[in-house]
N, C-alpha and C. Protein backbone atom coordinates (compact mmCIF):
# COMPACT_ATOMS: atom_id res chain seq x y z
N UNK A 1 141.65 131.69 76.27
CA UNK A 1 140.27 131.37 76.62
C UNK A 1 139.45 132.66 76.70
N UNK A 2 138.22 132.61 76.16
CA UNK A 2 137.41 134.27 75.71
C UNK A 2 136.33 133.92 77.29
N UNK A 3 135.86 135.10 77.17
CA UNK A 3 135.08 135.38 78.67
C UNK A 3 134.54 134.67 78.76
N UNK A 4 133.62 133.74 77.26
CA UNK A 4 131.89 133.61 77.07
C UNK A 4 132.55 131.83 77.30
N UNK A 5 133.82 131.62 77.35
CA UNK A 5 134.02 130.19 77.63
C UNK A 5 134.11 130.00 79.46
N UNK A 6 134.90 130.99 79.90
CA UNK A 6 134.88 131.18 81.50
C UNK A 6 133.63 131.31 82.01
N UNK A 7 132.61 131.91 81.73
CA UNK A 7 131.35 131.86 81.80
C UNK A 7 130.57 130.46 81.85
N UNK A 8 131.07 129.98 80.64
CA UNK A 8 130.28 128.30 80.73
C UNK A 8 130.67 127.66 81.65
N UNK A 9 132.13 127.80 81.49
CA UNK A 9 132.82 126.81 82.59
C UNK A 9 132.61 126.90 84.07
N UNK A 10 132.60 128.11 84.17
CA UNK A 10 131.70 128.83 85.64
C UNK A 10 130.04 128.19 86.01
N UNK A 11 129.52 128.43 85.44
CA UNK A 11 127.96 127.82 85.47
C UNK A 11 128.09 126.28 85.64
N UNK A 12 128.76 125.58 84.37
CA UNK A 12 128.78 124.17 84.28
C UNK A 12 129.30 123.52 85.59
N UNK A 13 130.47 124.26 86.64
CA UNK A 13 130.72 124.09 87.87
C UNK A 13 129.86 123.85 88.60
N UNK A 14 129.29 124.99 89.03
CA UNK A 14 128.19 125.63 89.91
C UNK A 14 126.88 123.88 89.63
N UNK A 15 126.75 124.36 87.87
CA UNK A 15 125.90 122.88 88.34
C UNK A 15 126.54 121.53 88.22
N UNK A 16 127.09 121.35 87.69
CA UNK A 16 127.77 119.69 88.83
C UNK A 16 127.85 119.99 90.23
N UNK A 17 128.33 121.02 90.63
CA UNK A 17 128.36 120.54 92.06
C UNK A 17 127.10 120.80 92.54
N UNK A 18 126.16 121.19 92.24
CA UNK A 18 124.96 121.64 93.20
C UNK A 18 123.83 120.01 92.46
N UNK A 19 124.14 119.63 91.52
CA UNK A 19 124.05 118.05 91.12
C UNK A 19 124.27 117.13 91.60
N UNK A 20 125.39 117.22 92.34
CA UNK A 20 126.12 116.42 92.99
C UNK A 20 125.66 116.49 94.75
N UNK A 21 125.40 117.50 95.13
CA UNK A 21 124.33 118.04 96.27
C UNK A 21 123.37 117.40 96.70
N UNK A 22 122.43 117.56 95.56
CA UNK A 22 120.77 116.89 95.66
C UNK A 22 121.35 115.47 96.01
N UNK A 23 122.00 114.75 95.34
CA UNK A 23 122.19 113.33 95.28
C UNK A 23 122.79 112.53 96.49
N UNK A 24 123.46 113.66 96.78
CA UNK A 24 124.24 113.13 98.39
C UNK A 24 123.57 113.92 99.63
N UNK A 25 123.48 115.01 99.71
CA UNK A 25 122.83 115.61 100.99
C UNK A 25 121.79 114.61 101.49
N UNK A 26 121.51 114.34 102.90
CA UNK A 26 120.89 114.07 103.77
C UNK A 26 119.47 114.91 103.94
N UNK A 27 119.52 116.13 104.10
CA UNK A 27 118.32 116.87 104.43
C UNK A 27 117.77 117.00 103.02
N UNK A 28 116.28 116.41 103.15
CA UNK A 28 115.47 116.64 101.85
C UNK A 28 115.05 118.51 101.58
N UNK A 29 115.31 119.16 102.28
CA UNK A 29 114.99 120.74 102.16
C UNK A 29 116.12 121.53 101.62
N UNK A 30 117.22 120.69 102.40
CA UNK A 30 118.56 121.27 101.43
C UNK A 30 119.14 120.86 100.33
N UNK A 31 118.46 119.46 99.86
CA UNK A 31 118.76 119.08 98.51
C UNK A 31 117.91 119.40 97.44
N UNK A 32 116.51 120.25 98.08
CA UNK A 32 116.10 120.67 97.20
C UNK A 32 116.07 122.52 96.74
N UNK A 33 116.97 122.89 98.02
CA UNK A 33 117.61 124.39 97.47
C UNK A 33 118.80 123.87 96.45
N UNK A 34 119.47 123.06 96.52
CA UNK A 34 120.69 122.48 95.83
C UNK A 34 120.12 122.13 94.51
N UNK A 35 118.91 121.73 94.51
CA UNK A 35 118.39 121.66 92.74
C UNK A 35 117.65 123.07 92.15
N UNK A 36 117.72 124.14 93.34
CA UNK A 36 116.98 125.42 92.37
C UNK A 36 118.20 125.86 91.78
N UNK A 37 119.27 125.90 93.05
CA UNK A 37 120.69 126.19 92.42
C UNK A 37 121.21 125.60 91.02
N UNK A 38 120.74 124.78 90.87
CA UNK A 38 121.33 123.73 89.52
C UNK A 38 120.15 124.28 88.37
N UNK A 39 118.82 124.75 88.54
CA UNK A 39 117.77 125.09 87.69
C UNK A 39 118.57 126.59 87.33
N UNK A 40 118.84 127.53 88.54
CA UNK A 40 119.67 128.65 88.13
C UNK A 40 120.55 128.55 87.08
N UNK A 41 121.65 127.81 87.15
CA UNK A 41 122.85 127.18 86.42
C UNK A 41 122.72 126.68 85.13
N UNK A 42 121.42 125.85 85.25
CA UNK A 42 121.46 125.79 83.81
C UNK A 42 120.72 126.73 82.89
N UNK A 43 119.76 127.18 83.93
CA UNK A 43 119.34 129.15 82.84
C UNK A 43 120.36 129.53 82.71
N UNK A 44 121.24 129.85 83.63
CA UNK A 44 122.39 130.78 82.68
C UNK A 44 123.09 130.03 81.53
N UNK A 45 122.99 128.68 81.47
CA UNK A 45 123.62 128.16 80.07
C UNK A 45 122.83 128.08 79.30
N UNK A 46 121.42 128.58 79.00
CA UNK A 46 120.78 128.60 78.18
C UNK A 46 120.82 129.96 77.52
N UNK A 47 121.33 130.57 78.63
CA UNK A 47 121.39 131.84 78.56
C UNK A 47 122.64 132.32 77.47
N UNK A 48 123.70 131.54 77.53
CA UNK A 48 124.62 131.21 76.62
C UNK A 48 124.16 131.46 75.36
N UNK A 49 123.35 130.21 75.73
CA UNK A 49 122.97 129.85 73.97
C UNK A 49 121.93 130.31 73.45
N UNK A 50 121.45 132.09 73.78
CA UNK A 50 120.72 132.88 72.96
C UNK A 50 119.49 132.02 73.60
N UNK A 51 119.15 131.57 74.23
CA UNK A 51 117.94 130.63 74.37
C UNK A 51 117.20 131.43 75.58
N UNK A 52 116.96 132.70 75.76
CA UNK A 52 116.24 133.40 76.92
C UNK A 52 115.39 132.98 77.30
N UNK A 53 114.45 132.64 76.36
CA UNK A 53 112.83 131.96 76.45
C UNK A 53 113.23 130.76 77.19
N UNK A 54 113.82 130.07 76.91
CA UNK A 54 113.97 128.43 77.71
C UNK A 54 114.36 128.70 79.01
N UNK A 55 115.76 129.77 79.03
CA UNK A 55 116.05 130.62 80.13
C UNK A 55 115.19 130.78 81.16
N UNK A 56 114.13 131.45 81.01
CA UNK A 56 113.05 132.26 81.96
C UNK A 56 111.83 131.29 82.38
N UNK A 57 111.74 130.28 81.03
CA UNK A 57 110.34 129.48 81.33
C UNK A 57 111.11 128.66 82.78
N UNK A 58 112.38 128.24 82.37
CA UNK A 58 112.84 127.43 83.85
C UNK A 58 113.50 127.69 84.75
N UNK A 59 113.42 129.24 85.00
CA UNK A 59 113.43 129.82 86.34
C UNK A 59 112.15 129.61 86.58
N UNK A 60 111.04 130.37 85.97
CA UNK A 60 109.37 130.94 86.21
C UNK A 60 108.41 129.93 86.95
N UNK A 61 108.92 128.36 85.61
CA UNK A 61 108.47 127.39 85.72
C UNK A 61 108.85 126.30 87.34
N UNK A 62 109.67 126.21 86.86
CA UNK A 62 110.85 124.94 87.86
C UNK A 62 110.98 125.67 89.47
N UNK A 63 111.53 126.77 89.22
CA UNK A 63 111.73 127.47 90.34
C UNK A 63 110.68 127.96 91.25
N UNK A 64 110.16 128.80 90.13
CA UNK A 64 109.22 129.49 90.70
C UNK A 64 107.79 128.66 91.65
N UNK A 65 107.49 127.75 90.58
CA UNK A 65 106.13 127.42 91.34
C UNK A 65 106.60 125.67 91.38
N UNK A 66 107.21 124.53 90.81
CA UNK A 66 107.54 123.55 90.83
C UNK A 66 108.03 123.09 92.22
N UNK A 67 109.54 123.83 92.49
CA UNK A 67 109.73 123.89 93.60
C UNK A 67 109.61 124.41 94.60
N UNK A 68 109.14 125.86 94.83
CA UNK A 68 108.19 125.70 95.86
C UNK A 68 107.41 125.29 96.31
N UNK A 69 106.24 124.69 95.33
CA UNK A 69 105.40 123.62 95.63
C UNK A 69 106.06 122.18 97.01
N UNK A 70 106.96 121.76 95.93
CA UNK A 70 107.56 120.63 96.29
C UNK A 70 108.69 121.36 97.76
N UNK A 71 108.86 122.13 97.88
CA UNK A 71 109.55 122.70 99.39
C UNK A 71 108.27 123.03 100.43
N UNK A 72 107.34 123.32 100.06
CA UNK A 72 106.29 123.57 100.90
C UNK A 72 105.86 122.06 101.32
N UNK A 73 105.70 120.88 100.62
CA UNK A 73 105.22 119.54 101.19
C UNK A 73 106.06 118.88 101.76
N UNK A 74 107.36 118.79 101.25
CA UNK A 74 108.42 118.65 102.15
C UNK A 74 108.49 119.18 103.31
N UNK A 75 108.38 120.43 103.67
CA UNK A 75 108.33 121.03 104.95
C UNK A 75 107.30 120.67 105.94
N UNK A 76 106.26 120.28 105.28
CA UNK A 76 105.30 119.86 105.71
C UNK A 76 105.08 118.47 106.34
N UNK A 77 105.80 118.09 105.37
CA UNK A 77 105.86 116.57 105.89
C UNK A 77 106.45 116.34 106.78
N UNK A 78 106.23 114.87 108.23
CA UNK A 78 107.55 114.83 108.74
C UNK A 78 107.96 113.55 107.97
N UNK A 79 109.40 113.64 107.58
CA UNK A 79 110.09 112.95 107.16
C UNK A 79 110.59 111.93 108.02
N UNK A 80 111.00 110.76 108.04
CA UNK A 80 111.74 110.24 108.71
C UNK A 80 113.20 110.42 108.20
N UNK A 81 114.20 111.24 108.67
CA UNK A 81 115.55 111.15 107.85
C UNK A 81 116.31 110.13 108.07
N UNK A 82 116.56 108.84 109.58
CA UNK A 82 116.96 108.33 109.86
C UNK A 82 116.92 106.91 108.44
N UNK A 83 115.45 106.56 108.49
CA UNK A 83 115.24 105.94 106.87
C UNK A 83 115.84 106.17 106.01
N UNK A 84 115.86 107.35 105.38
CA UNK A 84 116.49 108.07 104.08
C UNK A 84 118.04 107.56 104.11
N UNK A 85 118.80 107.28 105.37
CA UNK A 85 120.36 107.35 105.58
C UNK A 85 120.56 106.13 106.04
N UNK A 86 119.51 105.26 105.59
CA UNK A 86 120.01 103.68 105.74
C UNK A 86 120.09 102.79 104.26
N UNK A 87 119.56 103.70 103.38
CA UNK A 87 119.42 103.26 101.65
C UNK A 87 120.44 103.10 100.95
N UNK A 88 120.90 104.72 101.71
CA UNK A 88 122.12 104.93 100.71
C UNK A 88 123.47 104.58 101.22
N UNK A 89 123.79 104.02 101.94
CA UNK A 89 125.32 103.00 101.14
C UNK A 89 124.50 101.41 100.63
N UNK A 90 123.58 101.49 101.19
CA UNK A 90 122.87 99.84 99.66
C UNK A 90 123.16 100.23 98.43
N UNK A 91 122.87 101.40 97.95
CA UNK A 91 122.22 101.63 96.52
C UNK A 91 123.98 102.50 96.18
N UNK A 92 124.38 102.76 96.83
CA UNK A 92 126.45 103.50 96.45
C UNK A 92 126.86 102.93 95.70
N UNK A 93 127.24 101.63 95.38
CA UNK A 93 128.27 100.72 94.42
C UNK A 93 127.70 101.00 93.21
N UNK A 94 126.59 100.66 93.13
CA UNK A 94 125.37 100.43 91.80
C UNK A 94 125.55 101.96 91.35
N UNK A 95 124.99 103.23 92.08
CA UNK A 95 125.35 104.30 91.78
C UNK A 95 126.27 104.73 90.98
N UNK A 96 127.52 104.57 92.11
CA UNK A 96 128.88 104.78 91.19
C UNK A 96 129.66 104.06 90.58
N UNK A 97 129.37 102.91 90.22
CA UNK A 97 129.58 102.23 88.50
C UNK A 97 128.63 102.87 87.92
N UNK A 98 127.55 103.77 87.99
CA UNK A 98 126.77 103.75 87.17
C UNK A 98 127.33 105.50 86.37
N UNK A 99 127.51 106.32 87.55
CA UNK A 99 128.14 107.40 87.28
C UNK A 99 129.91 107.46 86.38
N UNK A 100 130.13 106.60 86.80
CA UNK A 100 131.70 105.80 86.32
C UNK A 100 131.16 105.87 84.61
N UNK A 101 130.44 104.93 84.45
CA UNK A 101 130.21 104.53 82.93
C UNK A 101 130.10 105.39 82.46
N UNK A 102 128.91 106.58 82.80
CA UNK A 102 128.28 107.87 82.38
C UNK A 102 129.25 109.03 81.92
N UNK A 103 130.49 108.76 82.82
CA UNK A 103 131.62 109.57 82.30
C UNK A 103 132.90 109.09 81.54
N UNK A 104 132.90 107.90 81.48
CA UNK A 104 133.64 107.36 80.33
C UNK A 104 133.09 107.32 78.69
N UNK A 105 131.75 107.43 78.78
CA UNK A 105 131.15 107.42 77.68
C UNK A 105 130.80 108.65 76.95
N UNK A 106 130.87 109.74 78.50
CA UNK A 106 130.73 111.42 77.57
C UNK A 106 132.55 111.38 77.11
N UNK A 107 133.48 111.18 78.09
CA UNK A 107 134.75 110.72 77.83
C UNK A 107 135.00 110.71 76.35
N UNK A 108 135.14 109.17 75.92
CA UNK A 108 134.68 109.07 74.82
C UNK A 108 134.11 109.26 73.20
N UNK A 109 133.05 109.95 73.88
CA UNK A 109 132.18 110.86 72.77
C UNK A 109 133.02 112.10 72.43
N UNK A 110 133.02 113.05 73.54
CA UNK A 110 133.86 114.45 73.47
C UNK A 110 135.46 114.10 72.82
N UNK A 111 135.95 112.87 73.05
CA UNK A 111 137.47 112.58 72.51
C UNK A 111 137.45 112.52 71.00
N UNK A 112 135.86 112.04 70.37
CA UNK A 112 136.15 111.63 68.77
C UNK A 112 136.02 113.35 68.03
N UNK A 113 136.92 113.10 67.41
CA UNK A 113 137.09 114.75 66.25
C UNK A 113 135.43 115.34 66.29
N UNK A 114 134.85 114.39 65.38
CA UNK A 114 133.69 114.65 64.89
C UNK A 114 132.89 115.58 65.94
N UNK A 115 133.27 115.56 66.97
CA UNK A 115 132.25 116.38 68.01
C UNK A 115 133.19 117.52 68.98
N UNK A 116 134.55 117.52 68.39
CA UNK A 116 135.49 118.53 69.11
C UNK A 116 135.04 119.64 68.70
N UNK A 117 135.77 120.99 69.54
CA UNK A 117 135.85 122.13 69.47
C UNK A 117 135.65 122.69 68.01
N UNK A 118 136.82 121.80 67.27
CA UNK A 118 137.06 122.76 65.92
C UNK A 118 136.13 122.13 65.15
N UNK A 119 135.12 120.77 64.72
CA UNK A 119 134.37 120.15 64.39
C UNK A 119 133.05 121.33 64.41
N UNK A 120 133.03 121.66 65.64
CA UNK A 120 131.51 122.03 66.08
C UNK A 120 131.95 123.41 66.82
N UNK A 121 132.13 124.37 66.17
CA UNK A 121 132.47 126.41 66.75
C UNK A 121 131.26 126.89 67.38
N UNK A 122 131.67 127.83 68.32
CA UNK A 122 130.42 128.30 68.36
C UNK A 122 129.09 129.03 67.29
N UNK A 123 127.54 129.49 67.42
CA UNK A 123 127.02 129.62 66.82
C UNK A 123 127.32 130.96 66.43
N UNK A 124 126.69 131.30 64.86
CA UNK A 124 127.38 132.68 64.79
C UNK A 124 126.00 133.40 65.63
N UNK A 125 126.37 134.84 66.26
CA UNK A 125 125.66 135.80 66.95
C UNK A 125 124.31 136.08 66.43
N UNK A 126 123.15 136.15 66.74
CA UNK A 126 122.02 137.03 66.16
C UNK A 126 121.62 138.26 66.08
N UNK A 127 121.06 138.82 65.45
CA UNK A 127 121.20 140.47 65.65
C UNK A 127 119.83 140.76 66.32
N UNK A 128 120.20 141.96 66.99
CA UNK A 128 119.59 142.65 67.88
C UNK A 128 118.21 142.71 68.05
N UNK A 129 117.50 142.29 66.75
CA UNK A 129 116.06 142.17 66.80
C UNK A 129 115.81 140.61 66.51
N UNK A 130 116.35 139.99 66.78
CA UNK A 130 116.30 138.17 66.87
C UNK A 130 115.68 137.91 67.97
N UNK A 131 114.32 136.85 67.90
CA UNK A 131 113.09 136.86 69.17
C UNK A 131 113.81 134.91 69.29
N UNK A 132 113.89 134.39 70.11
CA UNK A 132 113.81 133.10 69.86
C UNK A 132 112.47 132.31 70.14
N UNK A 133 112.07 133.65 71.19
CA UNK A 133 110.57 133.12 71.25
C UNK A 133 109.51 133.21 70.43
N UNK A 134 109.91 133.86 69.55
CA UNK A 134 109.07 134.23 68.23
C UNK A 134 109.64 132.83 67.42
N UNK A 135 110.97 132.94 67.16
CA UNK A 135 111.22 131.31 66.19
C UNK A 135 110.75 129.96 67.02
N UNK A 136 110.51 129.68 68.11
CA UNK A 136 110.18 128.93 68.71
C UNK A 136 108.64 128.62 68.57
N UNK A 137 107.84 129.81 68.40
CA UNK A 137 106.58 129.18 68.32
C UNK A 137 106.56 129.19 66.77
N UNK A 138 107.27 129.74 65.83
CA UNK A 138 106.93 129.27 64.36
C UNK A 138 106.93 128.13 64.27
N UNK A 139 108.44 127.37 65.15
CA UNK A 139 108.72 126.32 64.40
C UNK A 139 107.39 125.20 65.10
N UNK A 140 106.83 125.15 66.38
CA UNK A 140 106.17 124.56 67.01
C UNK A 140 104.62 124.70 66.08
N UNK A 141 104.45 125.95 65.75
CA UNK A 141 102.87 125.53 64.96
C UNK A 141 103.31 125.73 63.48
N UNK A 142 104.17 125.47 63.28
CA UNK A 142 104.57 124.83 61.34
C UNK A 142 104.95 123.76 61.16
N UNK A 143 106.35 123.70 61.76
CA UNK A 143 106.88 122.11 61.35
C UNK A 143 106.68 121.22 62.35
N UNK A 144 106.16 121.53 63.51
CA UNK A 144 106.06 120.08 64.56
C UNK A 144 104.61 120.62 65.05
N UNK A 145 104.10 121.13 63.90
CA UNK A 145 102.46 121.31 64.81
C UNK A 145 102.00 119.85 64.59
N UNK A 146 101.83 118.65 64.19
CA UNK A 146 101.43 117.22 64.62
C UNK A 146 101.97 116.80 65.46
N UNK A 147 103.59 116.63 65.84
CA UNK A 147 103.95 116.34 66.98
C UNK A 147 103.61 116.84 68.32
N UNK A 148 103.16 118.32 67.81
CA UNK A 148 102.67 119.24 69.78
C UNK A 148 101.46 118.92 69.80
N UNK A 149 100.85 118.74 68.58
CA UNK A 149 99.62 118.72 69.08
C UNK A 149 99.62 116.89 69.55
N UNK A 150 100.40 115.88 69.19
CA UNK A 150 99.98 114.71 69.49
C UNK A 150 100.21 114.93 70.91
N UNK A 151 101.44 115.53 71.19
CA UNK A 151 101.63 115.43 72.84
C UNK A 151 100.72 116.13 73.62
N UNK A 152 100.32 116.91 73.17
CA UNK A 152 98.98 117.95 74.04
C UNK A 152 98.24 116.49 74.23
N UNK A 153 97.61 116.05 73.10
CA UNK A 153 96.20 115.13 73.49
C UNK A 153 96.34 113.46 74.31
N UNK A 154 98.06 113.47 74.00
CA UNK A 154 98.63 112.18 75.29
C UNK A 154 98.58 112.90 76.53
N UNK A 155 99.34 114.02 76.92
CA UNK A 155 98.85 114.87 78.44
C UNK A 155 97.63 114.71 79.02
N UNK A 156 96.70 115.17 77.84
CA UNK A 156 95.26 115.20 78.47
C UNK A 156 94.64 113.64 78.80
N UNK A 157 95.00 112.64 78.03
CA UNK A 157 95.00 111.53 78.42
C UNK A 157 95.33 110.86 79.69
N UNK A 158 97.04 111.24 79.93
CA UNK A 158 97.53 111.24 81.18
C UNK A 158 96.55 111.74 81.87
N UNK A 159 95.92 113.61 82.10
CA UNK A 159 95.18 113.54 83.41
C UNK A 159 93.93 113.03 83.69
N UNK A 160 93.33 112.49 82.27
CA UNK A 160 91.91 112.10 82.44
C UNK A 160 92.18 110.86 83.23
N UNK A 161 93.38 110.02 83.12
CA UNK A 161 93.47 108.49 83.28
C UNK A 161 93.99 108.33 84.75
N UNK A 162 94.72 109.84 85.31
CA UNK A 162 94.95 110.25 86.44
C UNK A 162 93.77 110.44 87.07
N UNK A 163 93.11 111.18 86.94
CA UNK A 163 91.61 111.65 87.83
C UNK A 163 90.76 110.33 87.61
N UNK A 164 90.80 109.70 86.55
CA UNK A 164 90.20 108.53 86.92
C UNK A 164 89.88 107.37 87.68
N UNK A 165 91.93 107.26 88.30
CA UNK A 165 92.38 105.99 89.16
C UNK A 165 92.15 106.51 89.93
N UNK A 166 92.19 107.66 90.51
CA UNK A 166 92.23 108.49 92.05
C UNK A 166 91.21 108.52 92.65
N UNK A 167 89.78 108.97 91.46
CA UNK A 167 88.38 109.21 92.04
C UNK A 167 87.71 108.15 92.21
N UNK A 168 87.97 107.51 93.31
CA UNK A 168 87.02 105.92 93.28
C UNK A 168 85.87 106.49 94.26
N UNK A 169 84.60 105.68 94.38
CA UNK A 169 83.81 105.60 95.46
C UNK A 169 83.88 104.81 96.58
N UNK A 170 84.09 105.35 97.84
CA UNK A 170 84.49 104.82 98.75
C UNK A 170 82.75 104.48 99.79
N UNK A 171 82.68 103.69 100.55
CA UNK A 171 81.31 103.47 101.25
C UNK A 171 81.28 104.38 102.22
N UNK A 172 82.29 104.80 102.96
CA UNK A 172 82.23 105.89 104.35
C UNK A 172 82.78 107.26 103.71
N UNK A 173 82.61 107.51 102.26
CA UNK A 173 82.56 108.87 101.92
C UNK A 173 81.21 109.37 101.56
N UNK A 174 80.67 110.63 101.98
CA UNK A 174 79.18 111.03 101.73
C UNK A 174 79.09 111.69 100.67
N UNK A 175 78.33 111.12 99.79
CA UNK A 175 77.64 111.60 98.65
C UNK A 175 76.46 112.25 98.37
N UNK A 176 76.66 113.45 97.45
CA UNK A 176 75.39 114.33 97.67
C UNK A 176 74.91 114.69 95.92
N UNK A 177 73.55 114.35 95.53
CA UNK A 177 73.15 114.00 94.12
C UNK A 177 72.60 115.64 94.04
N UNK A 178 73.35 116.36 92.82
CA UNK A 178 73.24 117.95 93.15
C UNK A 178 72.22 118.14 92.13
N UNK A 179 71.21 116.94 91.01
CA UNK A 179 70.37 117.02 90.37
C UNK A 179 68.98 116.73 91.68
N UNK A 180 69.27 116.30 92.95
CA UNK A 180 68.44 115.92 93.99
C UNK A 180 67.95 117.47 94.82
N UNK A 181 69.02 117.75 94.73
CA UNK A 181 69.65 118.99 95.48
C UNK A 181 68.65 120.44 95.12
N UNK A 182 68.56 120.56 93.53
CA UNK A 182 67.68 121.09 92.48
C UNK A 182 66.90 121.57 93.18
N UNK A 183 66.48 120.07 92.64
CA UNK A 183 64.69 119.96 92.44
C UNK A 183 64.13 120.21 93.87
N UNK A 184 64.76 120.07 95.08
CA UNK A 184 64.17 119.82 96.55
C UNK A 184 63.67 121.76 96.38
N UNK A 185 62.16 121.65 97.15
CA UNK A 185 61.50 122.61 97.39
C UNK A 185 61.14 122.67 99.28
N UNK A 186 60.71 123.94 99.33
CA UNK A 186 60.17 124.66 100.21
C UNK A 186 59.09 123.60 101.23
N UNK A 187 58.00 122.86 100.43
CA UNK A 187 57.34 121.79 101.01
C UNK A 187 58.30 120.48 101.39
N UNK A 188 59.48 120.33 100.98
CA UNK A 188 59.73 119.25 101.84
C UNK A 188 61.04 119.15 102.64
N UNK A 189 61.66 120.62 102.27
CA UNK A 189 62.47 120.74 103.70
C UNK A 189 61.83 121.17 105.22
N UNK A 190 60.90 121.97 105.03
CA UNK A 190 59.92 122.56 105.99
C UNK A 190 58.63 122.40 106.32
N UNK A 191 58.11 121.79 107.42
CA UNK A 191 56.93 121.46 108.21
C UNK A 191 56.71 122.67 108.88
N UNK A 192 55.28 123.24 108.98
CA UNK A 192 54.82 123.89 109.73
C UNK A 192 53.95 123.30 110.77
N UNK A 193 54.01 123.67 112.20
CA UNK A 193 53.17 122.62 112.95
C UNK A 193 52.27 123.94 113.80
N UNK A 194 51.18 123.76 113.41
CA UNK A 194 50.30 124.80 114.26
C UNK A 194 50.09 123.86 115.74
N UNK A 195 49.99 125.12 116.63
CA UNK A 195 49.80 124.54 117.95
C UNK A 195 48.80 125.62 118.97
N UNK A 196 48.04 125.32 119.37
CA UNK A 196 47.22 125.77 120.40
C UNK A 196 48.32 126.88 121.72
N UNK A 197 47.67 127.62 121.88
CA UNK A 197 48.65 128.89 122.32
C UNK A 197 48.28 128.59 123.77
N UNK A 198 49.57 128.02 124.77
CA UNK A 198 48.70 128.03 126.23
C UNK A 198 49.26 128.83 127.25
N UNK A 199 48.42 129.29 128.45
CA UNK A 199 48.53 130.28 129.49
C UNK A 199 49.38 129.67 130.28
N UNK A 200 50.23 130.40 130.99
CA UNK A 200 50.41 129.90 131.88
C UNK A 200 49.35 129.95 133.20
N UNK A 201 49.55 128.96 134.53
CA UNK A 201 48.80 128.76 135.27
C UNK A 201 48.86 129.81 136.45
């Protein structure tokens, strides 16, 4: 067995079990350090596979600002945990037949030739000036520039159709017309009231 397989097998550990974490832990703050751990884990298997760029976007991305985000509202929130730990033996059986199947079927798959070791070798090496982030955006604005661009303009769809359902008018929210706002002058925010100047007695 060569290093670069102990390596996978090392990572691929690390994330099943920190997979296996999120799904069972009780505390929503520690199941969600248990999924940066698993975001780690699988950068380094991307990391494997010459894939740095994918590597870094999902530390930068996921880690960086995703889940902290999502650890900061969590923290924030109070949770009820007592709730959270009455679901799960309902939803256990269903679960694990469901996890059961999931591994008889990679089972399975990995058993037929066609997808073994000697079927499928590793990739050969790239040399030293090989960008993947450079082949990555060729291939994105050459051969799948209709596909990115269709998904760009479904996204933007998504948030227009998002900000849409969200922004309703409510009757006890105050509204202020900023074309009203403009135009308002000097004469009709301000009265001057002259008044007769008196002594005292």
């Amino acid at each position: 067995m060569t290093f670069t397989q102990l390596v996978f097998y090392f990572f691929a550990g690390v994330l099943l079990f920190a997979a296996t974490m999120v799904i069972t832990i009780r505390n929503p703050v520690k199941s969600a350090l248990f999924l940066v751990l698993a975001f780690f884990s699988a950068a380094g298997l991307w990391v494997l596979l010459e894939a740095e760029f994918l590597a870094i976007v999902l530390v930068l991305v996921y880690v960086g600002a995703v889940m902290v985000l999502f650890l900061f509202v969590v923290m924030m929130l109070d949770i009820n945990l007592v709730r959270l730990r009455e679901g799960f033996a309902e939803y256990l059986p269903i679960g694990g037949t469901v996890a059961v199947l999931m591994v008889l079927e990679m089972t399975i798959l990995l058993s037929v030739p066609r997808f073994g070791s000697e079927a499928m070798p590793l990739p050969a090496p790239h040399p030293a000036d090989y960008s993947n982030t450079r082949e990555l955006g060729r291939l994105l604005y050459t051969d799948y520039v209709y596909p990115f661009e269709i998904a760009a303009a479904v996204l933007l769809v998504a948030i227009i159709a998002a900000i849409a359902l969200t922004m309703r008018k409510r009757p006890e929210t105050k509204y202020q017309d900023p074309a009203r706002q403009v135009q308002a002058n000097r004469k009709d925010r301000v009265r001057i009231v002259k008044m007769r100047a008196e002594k005292k007695p």
